[in-house]
C-alpha atoms as a PDB file:
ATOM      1  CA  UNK A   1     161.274 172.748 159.897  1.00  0.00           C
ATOM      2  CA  UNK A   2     158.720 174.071 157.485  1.00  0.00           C
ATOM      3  CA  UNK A   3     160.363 172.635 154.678  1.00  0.00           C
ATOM      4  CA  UNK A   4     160.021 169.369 156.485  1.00  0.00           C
ATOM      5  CA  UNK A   5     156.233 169.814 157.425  1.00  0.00           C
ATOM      6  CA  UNK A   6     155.984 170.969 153.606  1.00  0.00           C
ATOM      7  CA  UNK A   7     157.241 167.561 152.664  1.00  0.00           C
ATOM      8  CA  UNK A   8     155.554 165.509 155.060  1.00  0.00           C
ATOM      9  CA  UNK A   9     152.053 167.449 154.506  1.00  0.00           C
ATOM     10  CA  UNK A  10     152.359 166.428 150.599  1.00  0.00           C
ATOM     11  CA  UNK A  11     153.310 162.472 151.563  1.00  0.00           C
ATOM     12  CA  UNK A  12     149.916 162.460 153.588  1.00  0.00           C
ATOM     13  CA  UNK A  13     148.068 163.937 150.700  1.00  0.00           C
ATOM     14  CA  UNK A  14     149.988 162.030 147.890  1.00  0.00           C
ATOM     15  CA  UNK A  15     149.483 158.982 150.320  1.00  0.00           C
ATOM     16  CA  UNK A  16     145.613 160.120 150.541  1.00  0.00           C
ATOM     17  CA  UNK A  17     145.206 160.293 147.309  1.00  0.00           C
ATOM     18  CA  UNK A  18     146.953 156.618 146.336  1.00  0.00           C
ATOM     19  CA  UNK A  19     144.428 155.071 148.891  1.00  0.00           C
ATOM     20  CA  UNK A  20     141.750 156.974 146.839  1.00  0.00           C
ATOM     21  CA  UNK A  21     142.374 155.515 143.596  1.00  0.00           C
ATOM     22  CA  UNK A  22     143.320 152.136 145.259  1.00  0.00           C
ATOM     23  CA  UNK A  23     139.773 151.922 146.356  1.00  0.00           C
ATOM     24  CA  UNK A  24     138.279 153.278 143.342  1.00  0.00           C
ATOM     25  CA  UNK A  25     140.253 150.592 141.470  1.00  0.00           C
ATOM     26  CA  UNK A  26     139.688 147.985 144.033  1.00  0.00           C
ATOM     27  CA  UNK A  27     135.873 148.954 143.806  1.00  0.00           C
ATOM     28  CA  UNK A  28     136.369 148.821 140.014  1.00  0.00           C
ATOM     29  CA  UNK A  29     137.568 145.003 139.958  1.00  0.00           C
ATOM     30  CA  UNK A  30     134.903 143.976 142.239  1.00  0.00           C
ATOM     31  CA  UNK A  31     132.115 145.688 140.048  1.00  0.00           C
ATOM     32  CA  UNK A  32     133.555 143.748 136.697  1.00  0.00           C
ATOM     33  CA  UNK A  33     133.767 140.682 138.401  1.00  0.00           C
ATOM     34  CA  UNK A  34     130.059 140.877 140.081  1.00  0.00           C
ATOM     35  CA  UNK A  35     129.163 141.682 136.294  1.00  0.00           C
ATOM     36  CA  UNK A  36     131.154 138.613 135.113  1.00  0.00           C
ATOM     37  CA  UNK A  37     129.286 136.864 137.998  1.00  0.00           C
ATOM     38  CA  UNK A  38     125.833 137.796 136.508  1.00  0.00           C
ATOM     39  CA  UNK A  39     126.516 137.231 133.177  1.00  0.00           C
ATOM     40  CA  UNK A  40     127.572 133.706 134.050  1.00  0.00           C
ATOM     41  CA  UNK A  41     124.558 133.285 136.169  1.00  0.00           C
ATOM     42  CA  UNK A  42     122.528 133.892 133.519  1.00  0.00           C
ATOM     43  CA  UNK A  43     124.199 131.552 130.941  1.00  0.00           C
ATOM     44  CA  UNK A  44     123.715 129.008 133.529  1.00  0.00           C
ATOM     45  CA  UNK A  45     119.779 130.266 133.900  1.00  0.00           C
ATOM     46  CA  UNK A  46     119.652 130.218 129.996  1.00  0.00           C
ATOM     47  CA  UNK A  47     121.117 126.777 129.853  1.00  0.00           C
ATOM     48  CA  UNK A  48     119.143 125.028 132.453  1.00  0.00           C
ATOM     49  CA  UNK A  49     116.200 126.420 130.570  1.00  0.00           C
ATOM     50  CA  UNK A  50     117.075 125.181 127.423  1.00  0.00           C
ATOM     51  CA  UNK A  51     118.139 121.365 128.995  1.00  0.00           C
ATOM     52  CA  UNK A  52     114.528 121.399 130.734  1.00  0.00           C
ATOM     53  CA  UNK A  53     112.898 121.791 126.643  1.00  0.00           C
ATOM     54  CA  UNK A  54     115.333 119.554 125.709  1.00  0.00           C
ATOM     55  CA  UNK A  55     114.262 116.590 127.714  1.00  0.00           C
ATOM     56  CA  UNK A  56     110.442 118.189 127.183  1.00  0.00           C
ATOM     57  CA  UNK A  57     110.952 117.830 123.285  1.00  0.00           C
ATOM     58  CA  UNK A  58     112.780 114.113 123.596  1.00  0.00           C
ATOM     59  CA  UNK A  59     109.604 113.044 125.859  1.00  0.00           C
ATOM     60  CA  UNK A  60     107.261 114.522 123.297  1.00  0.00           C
ATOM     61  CA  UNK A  61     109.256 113.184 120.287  1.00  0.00           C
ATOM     62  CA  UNK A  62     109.309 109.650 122.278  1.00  0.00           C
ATOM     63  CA  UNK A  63     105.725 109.582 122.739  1.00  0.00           C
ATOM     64  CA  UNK A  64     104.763 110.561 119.074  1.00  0.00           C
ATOM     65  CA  UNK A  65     106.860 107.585 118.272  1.00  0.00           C
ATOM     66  CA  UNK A  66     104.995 105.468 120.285  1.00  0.00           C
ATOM     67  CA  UNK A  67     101.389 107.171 118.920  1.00  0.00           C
ATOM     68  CA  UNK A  68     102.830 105.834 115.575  1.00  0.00           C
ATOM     69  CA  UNK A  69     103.776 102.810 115.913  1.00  0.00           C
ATOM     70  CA  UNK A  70     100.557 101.956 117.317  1.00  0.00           C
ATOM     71  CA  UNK A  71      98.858 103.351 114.636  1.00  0.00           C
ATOM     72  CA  UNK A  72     100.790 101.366 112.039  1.00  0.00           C
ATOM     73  CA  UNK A  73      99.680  98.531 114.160  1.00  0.00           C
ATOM     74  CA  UNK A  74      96.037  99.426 114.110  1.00  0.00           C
ATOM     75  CA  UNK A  75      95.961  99.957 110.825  1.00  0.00           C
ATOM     76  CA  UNK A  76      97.523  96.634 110.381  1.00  0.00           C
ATOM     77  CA  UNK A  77      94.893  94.305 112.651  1.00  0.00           C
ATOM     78  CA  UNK A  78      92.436  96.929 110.667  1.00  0.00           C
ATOM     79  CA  UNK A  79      93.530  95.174 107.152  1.00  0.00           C
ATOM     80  CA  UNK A  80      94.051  91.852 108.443  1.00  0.00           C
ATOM     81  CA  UNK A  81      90.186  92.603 109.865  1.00  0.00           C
ATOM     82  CA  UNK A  82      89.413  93.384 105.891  1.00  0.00           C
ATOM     83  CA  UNK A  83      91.062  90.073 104.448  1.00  0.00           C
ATOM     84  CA  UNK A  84      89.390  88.033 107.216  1.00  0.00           C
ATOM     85  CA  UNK A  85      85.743  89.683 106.151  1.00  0.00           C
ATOM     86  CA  UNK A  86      86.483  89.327 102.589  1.00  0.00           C
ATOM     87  CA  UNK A  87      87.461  85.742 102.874  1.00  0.00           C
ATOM     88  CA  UNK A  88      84.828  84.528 105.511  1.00  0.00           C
ATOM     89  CA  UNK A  89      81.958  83.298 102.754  1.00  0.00           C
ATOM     90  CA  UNK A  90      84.426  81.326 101.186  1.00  0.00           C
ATOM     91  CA  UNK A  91      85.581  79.512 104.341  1.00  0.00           C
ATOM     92  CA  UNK A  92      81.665  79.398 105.058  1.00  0.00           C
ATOM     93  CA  UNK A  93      81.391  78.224 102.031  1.00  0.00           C
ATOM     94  CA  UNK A  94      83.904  75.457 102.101  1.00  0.00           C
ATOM     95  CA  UNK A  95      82.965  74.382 105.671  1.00  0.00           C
ATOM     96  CA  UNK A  96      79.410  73.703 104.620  1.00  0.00           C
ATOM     97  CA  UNK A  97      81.081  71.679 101.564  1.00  0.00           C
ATOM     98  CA  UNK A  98      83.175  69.755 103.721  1.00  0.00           C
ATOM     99  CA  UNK A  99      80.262  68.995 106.472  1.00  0.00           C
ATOM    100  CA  UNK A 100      78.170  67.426 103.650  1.00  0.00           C
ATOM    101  CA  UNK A 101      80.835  65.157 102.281  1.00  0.00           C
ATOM    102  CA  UNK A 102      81.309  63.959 105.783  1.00  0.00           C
ATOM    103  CA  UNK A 103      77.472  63.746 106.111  1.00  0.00           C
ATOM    104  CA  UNK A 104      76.900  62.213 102.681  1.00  0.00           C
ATOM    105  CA  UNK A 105      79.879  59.933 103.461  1.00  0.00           C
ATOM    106  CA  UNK A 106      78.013  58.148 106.283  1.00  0.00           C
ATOM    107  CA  UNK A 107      79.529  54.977 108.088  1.00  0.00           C
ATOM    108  CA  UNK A 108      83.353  54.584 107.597  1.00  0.00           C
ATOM    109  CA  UNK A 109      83.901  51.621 104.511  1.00  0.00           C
ATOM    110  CA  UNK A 110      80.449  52.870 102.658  1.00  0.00           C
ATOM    111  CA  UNK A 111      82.203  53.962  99.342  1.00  0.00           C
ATOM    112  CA  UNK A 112      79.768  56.711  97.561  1.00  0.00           C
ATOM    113  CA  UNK A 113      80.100  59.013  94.561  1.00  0.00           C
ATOM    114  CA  UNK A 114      77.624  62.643  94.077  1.00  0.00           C
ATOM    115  CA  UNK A 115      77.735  65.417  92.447  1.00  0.00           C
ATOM    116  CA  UNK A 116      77.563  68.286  93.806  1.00  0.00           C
ATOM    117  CA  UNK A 117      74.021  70.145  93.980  1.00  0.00           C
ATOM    118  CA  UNK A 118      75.720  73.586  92.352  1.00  0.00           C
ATOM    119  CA  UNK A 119      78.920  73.254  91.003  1.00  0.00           C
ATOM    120  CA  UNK A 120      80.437  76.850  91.651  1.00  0.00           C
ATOM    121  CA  UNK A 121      82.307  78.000  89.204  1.00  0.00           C
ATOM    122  CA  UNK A 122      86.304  79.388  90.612  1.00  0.00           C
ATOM    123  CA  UNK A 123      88.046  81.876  88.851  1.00  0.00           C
ATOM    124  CA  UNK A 124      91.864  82.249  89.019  1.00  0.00           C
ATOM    125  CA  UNK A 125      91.224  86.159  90.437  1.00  0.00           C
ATOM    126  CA  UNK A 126      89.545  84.587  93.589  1.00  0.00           C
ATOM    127  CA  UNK A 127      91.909  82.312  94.418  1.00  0.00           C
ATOM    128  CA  UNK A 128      93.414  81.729  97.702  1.00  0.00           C
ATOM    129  CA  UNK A 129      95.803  79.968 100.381  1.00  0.00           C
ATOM    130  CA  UNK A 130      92.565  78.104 101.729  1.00  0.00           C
ATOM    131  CA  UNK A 131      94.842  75.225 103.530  1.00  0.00           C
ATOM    132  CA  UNK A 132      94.712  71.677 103.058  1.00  0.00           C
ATOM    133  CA  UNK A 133      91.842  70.867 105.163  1.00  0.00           C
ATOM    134  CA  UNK A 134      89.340  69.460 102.996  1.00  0.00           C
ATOM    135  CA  UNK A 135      89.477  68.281  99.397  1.00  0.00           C
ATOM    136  CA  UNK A 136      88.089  70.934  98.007  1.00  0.00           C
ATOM    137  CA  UNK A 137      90.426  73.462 100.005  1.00  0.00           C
ATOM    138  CA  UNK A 138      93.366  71.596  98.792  1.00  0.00           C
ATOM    139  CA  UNK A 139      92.111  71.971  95.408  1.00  0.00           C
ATOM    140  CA  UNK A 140      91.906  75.737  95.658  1.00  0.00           C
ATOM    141  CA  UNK A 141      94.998  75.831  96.972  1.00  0.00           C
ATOM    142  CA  UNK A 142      97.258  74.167  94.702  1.00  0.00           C
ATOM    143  CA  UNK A 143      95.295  76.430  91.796  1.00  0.00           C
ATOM    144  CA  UNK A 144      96.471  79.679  93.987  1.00  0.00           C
ATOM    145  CA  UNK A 145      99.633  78.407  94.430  1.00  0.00           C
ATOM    146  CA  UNK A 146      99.787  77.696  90.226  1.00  0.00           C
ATOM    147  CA  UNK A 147      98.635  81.434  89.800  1.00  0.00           C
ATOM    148  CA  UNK A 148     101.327  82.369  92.468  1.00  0.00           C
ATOM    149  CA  UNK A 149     104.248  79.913  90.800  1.00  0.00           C
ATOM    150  CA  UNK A 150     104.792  79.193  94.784  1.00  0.00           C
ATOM    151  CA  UNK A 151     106.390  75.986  93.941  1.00  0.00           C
ATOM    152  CA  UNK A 152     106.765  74.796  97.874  1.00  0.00           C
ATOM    153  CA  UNK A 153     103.050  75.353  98.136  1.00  0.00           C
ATOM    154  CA  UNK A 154     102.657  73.524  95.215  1.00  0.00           C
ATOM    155  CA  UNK A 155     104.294  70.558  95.943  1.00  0.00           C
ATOM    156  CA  UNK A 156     102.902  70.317  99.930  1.00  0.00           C
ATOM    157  CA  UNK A 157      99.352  69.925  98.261  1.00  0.00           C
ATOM    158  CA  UNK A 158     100.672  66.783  96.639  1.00  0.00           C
ATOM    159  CA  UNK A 159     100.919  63.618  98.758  1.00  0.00           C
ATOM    160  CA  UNK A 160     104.370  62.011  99.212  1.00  0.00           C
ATOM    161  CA  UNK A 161     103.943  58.811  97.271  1.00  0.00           C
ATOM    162  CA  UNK A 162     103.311  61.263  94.727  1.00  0.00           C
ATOM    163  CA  UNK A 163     106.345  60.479  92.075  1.00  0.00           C
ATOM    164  CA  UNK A 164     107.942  63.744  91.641  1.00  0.00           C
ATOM    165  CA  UNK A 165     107.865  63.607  87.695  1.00  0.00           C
ATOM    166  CA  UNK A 166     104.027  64.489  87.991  1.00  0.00           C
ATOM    167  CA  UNK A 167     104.436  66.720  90.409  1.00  0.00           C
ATOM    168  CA  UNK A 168     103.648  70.420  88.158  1.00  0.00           C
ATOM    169  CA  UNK A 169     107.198  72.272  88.319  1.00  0.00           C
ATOM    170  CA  UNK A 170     106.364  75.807  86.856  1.00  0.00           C
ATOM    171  CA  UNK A 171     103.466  78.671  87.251  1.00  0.00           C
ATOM    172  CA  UNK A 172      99.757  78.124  86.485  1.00  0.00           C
ATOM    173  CA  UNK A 173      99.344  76.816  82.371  1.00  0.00           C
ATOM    174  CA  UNK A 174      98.697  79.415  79.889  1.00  0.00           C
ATOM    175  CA  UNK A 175      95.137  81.012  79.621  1.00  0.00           C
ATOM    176  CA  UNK A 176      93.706  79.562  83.134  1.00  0.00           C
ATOM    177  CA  UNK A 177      90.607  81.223  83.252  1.00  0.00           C
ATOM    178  CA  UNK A 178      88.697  78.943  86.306  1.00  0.00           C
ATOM    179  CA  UNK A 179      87.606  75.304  87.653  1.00  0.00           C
ATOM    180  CA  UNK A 180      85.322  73.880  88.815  1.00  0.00           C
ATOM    181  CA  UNK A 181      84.199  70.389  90.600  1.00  0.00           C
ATOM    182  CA  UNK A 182      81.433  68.591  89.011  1.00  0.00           C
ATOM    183  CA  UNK A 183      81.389  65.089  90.429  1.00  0.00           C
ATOM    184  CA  UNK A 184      82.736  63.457  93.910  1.00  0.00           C
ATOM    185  CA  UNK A 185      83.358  60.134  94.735  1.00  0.00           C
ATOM    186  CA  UNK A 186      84.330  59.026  98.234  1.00  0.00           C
ATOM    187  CA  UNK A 187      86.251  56.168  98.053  1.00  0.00           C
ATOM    188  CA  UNK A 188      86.751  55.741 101.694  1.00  0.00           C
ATOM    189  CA  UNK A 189      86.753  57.940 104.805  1.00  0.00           C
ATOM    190  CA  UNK A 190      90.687  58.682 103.482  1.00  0.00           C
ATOM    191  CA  UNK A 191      90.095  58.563  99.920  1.00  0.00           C
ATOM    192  CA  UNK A 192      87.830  60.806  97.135  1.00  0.00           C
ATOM    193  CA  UNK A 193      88.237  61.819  93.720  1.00  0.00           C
ATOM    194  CA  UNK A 194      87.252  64.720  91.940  1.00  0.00           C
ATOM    195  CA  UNK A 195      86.243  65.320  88.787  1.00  0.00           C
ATOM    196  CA  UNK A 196      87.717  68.964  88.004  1.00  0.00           C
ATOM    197  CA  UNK A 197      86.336  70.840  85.032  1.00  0.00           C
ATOM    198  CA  UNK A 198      88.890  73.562  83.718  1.00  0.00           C
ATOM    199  CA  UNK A 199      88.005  76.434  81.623  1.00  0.00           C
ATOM    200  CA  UNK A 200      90.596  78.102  79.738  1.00  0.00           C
ATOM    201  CA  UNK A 201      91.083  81.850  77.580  1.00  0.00           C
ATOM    202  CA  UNK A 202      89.736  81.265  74.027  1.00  0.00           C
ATOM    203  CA  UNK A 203      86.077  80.085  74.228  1.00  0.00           C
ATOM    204  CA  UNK A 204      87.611  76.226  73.577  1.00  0.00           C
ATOM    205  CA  UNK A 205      85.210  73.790  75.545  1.00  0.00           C
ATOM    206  CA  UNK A 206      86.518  73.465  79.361  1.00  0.00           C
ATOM    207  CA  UNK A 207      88.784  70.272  79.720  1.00  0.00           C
ATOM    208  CA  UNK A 208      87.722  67.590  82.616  1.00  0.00           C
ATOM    209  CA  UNK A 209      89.893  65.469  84.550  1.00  0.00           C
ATOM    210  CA  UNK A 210      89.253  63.129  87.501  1.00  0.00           C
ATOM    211  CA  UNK A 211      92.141  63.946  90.655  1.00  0.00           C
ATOM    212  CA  UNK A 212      92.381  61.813  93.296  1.00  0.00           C
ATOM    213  CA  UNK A 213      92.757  63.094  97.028  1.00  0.00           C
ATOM    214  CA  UNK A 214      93.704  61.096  99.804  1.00  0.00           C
ATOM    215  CA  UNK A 215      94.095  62.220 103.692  1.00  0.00           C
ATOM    216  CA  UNK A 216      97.352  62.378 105.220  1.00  0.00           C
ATOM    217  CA  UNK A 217      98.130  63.319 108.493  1.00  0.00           C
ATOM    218  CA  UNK A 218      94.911  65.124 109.057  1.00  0.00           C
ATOM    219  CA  UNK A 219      95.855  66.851 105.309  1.00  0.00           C
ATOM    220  CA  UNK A 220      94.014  66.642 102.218  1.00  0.00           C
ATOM    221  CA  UNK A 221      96.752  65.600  99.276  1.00  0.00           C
ATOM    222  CA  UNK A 222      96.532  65.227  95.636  1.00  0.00           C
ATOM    223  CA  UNK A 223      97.647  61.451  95.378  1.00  0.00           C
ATOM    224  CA  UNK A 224      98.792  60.786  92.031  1.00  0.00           C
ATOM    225  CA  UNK A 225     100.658  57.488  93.312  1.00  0.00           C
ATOM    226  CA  UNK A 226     100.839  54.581  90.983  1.00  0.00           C
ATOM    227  CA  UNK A 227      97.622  52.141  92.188  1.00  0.00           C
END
């Protein structure tokens, strides 16, 4: 009997003691895995913090974008501000020419020649796209267009009963140094020739010839048709 209580006292304790470390290693698992639970919890703190300056940088990035573009557009309306500045006295200066050929032109059918009060001399580094709107923008046009060897602009400024033959096919002649007109005639209310006075690199004596300009389609046009 005592061997038996001997044997049965040490299964208790052995017993005892297996629940012991049971727990302890039971209590073990759960503290590594509450660790791993942190530790996860955190990455996912860590990474919702790092989305959140994410999406802060892409706004910021975005809206320097946009602060850039619409300074490159400023700057842009800025320049084309300049150009318009820089090129208002001529347009004043060829709307007052045109209002006094239509002034000095008086009643349609009244053919009348002048000359104008002060010839101003044009030289090829003020040159310009002024349009076809007037004789004397059309003139200053096809002389830009020369300088520029813009051969489509070259040939709109010429009218199209023009034959093509005298039509000027390559840049602005050699030595072009500026024009001027010295002498109008108004034909009709469609119709006026100038007398052009070219200067020219050298000192040689400016060369003078007489272009006729006829209105087409609301369009000044050197006509250089065969009368």
């Amino acid at each position: 009997m005592k061997t038996m209580h001997k044997i049965l006292c040490a299964l208790l304790i052995a017993g005892g003691v297996a629940g012991v470390f049971l727990q302890h290693d039971t209590l073990a698992k759960a503290r590594r895995a509450n660790g791993e639970l942190r530790v996860v919890n955190q990455e996912a703190q860590q990474l919702a913090r790092e989305n959140a300056e994410t999406e802060r940088l892409r706004a910021e990035f975005q809206e320097i974008e946009k602060l850039r573009n619409e300074t490159r557009e400023i700057h842009k309306l800025r320049n084309e501000v300049r150009r318009l500045r820089e090129q208002k006295p001529e347009w004043d200066k060829l709307r007052a020419e045109n209002q006094r050929l239509r002034t000095r032109a008086g009643p349609v059918g009244r053919p009348g020649s002048s000359a104008p009060e002060s010839a101003s001399l044009i030289t090829k580094e003020f040159l310009f796209d002024a349009g076809l709107g007037s004789p004397d923008a059309t003139l200053r046009t096809f002389f830009w267009a020369m300088r520029e060897g813009n051969l489509e602009k070259m040939r709109n400024c010429f009218s199209p009963d023009t034959p093509g033959e005298l039509i000027p096919g390559g840049p602005m002649m050699p030595g072009f140094k500026s024009f001027r007109v010295v002498a109008k005639q108004l034909v009709s209310a469609d119709l006026v020739k100038l007398g052009i006075q070219i200067s020219a690199d050298g000192g040689n004596s400016p060369s003078e010839l007489t272009l006729p300009l006829k209105r087409v389609g609301g369009e000044w046009k050197v006509d250089l048709a065969p009368q």
